[in-house]
N, C-alpha and C. Protein backbone atom coordinates (compact mmCIF):
# COMPACT_ATOMS: atom_id res chain seq x y z
N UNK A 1 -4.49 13.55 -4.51
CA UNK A 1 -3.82 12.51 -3.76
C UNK A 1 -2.96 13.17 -2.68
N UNK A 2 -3.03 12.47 -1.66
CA UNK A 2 -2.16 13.48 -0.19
C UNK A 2 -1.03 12.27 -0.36
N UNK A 3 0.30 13.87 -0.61
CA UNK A 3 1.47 13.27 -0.75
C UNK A 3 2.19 12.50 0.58
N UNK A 4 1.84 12.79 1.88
CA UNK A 4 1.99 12.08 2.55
C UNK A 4 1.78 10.71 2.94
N UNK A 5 0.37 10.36 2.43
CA UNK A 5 0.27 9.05 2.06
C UNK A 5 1.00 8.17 1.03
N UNK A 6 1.25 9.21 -0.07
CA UNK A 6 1.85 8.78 -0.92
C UNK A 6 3.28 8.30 -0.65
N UNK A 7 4.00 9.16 -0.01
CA UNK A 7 5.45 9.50 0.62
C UNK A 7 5.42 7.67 1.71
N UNK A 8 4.22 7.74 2.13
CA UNK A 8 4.06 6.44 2.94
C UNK A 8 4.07 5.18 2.14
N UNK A 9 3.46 5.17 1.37
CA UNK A 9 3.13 4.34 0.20
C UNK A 9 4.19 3.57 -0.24
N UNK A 10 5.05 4.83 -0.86
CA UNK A 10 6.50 4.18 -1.46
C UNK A 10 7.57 3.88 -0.44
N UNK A 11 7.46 4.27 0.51
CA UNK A 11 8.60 3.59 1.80
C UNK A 11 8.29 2.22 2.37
N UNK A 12 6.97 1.90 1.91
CA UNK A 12 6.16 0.48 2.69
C UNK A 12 7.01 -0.30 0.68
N UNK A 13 6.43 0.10 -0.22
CA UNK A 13 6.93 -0.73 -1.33
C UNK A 13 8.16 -1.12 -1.75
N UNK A 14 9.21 -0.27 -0.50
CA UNK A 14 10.83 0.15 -1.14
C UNK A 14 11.05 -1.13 0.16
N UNK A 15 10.48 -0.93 1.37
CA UNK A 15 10.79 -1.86 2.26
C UNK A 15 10.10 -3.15 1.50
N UNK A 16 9.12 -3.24 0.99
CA UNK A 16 9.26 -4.51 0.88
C UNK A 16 10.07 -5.00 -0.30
N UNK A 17 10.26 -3.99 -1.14
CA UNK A 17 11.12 -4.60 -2.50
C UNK A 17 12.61 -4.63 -1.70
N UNK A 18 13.00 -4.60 -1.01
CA UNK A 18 14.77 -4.19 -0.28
C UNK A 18 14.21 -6.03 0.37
N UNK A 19 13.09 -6.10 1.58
CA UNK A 19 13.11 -7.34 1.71
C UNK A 19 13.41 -8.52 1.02
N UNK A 20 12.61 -8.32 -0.46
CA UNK A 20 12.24 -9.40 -0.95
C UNK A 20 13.80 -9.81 -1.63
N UNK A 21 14.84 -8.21 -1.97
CA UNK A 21 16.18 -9.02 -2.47
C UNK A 21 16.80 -9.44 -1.45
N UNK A 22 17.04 -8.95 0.03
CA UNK A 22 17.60 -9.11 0.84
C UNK A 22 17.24 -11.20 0.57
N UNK A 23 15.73 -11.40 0.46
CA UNK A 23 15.49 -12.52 0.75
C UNK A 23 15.38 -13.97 -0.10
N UNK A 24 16.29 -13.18 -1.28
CA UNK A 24 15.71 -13.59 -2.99
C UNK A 24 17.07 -15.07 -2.51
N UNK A 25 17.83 -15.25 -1.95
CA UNK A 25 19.10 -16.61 -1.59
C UNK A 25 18.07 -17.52 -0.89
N UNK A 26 17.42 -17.03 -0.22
CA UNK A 26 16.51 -18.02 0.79
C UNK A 26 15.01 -18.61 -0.30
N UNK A 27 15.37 -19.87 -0.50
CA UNK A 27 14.20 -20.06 -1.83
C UNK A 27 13.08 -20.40 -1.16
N UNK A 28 12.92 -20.72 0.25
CA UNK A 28 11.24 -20.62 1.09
C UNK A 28 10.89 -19.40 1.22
N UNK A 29 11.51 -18.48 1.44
CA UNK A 29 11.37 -17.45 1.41
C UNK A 29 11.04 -16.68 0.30
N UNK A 30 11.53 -17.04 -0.71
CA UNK A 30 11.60 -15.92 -2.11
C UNK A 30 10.28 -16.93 -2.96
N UNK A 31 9.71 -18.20 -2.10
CA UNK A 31 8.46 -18.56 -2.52
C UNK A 31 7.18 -18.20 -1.96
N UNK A 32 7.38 -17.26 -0.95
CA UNK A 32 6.49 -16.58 0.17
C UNK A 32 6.45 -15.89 -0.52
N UNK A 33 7.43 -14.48 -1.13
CA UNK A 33 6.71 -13.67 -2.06
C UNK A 33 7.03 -13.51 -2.81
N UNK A 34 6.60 -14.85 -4.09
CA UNK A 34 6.21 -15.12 -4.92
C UNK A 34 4.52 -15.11 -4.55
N UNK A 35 4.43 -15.84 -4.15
CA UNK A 35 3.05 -16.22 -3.56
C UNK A 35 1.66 -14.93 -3.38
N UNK A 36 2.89 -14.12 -2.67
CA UNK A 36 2.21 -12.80 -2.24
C UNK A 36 2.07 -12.25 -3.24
N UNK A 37 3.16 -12.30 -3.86
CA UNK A 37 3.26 -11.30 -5.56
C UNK A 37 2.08 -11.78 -6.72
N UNK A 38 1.98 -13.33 -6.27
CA UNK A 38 1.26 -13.90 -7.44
C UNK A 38 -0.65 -13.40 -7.07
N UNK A 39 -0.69 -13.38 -5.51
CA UNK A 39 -1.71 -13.02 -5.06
C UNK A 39 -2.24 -11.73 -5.54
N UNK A 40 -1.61 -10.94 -5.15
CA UNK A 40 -1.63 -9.44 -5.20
C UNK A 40 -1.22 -8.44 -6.67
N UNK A 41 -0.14 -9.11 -6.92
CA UNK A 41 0.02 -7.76 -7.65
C UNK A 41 -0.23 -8.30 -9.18
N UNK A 42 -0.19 -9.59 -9.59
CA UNK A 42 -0.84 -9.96 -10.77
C UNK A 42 -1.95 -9.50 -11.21
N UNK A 43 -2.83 -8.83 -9.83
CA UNK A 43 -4.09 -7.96 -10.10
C UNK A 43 -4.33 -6.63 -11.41
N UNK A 44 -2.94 -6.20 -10.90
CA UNK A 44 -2.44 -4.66 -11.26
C UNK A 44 -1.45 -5.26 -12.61
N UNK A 45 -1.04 -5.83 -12.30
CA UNK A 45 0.26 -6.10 -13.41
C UNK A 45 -0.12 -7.84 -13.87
N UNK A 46 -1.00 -8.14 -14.71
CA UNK A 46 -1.05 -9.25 -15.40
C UNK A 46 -0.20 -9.67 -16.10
N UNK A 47 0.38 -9.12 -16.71
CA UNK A 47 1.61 -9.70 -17.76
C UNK A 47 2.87 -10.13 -16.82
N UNK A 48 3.00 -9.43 -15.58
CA UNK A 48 4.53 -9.42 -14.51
C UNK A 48 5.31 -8.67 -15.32
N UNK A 49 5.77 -7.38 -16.22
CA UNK A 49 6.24 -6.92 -16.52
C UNK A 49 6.69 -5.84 -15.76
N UNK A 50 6.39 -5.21 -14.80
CA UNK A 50 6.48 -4.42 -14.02
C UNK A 50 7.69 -4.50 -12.96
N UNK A 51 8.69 -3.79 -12.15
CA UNK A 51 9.09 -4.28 -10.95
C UNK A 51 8.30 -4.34 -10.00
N UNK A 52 8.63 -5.42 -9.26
CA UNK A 52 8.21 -5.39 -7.74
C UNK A 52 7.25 -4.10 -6.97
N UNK A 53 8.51 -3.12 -7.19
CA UNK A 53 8.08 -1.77 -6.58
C UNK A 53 6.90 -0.90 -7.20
N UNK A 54 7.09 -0.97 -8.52
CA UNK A 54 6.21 -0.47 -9.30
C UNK A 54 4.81 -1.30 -9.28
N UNK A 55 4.76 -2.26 -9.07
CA UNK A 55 3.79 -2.66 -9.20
C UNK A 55 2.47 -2.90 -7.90
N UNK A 56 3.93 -2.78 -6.85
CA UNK A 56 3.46 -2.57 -4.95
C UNK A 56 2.65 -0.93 -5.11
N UNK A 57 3.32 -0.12 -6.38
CA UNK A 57 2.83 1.45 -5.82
C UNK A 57 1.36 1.41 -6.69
N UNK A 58 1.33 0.51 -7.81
CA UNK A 58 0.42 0.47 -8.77
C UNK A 58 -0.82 0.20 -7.79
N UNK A 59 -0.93 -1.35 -7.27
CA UNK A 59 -1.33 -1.69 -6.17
C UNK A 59 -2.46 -0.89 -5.33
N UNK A 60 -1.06 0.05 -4.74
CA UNK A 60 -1.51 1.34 -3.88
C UNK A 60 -2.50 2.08 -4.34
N UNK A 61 -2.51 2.23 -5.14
CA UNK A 61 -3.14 3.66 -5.92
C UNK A 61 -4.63 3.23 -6.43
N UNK A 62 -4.41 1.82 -7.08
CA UNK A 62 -6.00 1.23 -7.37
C UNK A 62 -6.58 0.42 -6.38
N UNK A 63 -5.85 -0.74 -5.37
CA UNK A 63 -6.76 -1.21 -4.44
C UNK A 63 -6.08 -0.96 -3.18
N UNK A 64 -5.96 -0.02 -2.42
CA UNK A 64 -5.16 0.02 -0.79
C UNK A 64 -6.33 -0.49 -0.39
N UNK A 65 -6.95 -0.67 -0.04
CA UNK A 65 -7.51 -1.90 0.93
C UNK A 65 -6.51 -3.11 0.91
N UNK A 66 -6.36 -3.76 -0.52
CA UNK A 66 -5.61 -5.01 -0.74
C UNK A 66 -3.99 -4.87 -0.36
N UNK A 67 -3.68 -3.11 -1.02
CA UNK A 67 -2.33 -3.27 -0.60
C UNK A 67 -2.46 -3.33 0.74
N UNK A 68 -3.32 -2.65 2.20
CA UNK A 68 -2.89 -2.91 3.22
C UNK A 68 -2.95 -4.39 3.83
N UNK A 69 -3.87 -5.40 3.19
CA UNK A 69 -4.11 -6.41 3.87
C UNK A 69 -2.97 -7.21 3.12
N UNK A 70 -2.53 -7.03 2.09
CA UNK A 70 -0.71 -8.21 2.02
C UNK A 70 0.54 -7.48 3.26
N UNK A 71 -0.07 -6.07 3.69
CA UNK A 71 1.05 -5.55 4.33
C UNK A 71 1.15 -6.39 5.41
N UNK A 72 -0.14 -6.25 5.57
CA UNK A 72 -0.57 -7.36 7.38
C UNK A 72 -0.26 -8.47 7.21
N UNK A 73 -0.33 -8.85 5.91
CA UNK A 73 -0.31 -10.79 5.85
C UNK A 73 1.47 -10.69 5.79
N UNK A 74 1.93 -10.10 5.33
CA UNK A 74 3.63 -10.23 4.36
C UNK A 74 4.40 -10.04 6.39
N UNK A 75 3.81 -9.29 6.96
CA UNK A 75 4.20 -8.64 8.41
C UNK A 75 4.08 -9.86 8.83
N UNK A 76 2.98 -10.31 9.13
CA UNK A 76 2.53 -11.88 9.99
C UNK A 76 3.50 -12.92 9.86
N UNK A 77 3.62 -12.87 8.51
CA UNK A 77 4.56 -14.03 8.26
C UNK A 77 6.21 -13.83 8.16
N UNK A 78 6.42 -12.65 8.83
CA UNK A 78 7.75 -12.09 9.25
C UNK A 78 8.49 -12.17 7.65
N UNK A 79 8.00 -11.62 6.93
CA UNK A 79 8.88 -11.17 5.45
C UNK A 79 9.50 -9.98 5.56
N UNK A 80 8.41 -9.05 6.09
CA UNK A 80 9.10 -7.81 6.36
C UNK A 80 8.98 -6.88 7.49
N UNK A 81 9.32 -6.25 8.01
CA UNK A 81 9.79 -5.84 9.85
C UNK A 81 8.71 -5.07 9.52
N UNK A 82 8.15 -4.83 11.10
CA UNK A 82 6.87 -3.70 11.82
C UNK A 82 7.76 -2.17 11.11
């Protein structure tokens, strides 16, 4: 595994886990990713036992295709900054 990707990996999962508390008061918002979460990472983490982050890196590691296309979708819908 190239740690640089990796190093990339977890700064894209830390930004979005920092988003999602930054955004956890705003309840349209904290139902956006829910949504995303329920989409995506229920894949990797069925039970939801996992954090956020852990489960964004889990994600990473078994489907980056998928993790990049919530990056694009979560971006689009302005959850979390370019």
């Amino acid at each position: 595994m190239d740690i640089d990707k990796y190093e990339e990996a977890a700064l894209i999962a830390q930004k979005i886990s920092f988003a999602f508390e930054d955004e956890y008061h705003d309840k349209e918002r904290r139902k956006m990713f829910y949504t995303f979460f329920s989409r995506y990472l229920l894949r990797v983490d069925p039970e939801g036992t996992l954090a956020p982050y852990d489960a964004l890196i889990l994600l990473w590691r078994t489907y980056p295709d998928e993790f990049a296309h919530m990056l694009k979708e979560m971006t689009a819908k302005g959850l979390i900054p370019d």
